[in-house]
C-alpha atoms as a PDB file:
ATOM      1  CA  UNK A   1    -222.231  69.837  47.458  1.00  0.00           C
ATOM      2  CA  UNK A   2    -220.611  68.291  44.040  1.00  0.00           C
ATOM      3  CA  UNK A   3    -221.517  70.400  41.170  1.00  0.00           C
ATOM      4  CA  UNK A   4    -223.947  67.514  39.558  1.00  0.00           C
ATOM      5  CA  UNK A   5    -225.897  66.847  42.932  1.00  0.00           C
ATOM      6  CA  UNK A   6    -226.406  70.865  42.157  1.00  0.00           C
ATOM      7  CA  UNK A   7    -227.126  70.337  38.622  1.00  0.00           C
ATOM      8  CA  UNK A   8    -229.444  67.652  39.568  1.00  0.00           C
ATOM      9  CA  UNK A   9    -231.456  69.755  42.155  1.00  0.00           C
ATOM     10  CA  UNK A  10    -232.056  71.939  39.557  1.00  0.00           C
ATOM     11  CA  UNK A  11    -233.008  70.209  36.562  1.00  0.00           C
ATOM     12  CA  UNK A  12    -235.338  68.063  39.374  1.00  0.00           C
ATOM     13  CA  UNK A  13    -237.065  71.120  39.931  1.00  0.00           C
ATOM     14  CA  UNK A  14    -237.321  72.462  37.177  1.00  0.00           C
ATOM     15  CA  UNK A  15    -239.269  69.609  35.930  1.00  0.00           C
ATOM     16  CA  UNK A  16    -241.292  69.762  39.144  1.00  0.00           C
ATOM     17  CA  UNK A  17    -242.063  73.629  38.415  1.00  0.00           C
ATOM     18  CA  UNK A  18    -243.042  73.139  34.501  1.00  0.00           C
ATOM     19  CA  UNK A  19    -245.174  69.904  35.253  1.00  0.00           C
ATOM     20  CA  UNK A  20    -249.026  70.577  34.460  1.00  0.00           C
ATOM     21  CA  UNK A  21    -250.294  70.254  38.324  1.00  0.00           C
ATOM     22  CA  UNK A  22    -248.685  73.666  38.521  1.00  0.00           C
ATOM     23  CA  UNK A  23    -250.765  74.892  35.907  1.00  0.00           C
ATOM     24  CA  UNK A  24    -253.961  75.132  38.645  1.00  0.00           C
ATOM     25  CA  UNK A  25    -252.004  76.609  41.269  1.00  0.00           C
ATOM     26  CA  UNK A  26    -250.430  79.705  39.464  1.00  0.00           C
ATOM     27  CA  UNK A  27    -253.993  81.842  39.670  1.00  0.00           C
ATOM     28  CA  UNK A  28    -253.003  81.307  43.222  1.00  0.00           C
ATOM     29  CA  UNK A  29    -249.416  81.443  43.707  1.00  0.00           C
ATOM     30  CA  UNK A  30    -249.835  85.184  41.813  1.00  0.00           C
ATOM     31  CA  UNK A  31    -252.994  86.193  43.872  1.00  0.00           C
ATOM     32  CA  UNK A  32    -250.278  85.236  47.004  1.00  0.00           C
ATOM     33  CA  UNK A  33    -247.321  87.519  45.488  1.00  0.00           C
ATOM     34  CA  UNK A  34    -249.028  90.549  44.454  1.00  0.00           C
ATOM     35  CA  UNK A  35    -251.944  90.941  46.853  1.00  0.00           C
ATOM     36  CA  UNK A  36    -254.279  91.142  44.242  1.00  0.00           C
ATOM     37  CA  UNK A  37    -258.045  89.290  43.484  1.00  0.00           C
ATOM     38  CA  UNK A  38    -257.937  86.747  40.764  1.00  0.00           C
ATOM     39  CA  UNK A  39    -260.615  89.321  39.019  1.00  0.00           C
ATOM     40  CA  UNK A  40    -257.955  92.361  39.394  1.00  0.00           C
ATOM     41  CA  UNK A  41    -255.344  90.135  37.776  1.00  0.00           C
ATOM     42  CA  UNK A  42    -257.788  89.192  34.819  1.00  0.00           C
ATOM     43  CA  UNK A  43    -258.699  92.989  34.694  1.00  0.00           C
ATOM     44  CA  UNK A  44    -254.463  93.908  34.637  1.00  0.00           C
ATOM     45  CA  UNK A  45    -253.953  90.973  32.032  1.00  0.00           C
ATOM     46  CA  UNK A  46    -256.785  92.556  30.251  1.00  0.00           C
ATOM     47  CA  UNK A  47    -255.668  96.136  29.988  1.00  0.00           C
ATOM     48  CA  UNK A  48    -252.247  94.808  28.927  1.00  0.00           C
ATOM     49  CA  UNK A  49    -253.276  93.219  25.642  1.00  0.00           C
ATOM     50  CA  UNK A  50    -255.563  95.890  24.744  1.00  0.00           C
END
């Protein structure tokens, strides 16, 4: 693979990634990752800022 097919790929997706139909999904995507409830990652977010 040439070097700007790469480069391609990857500016491709990142644009795909920070598009804001993503936005909706990342509750999700985090819930999938960590194993957690979306109400134990509000309560983690919460205790962080306080």
């Amino acid at each position: 693979m040439t070097s700007g097919l790469l480069s391609a790929a990857v500016a491709a997706g990142a644009v795909s990634f920070l598009s804001p139909c993503i936005v909706p999904m990342l509750t999700a995507y985090l819930t999938l990752l960590t194993g957690l409830s979306s109400k134990e990652l509000a309560a983690v977010a919460g205790a962080r800022q306080a």
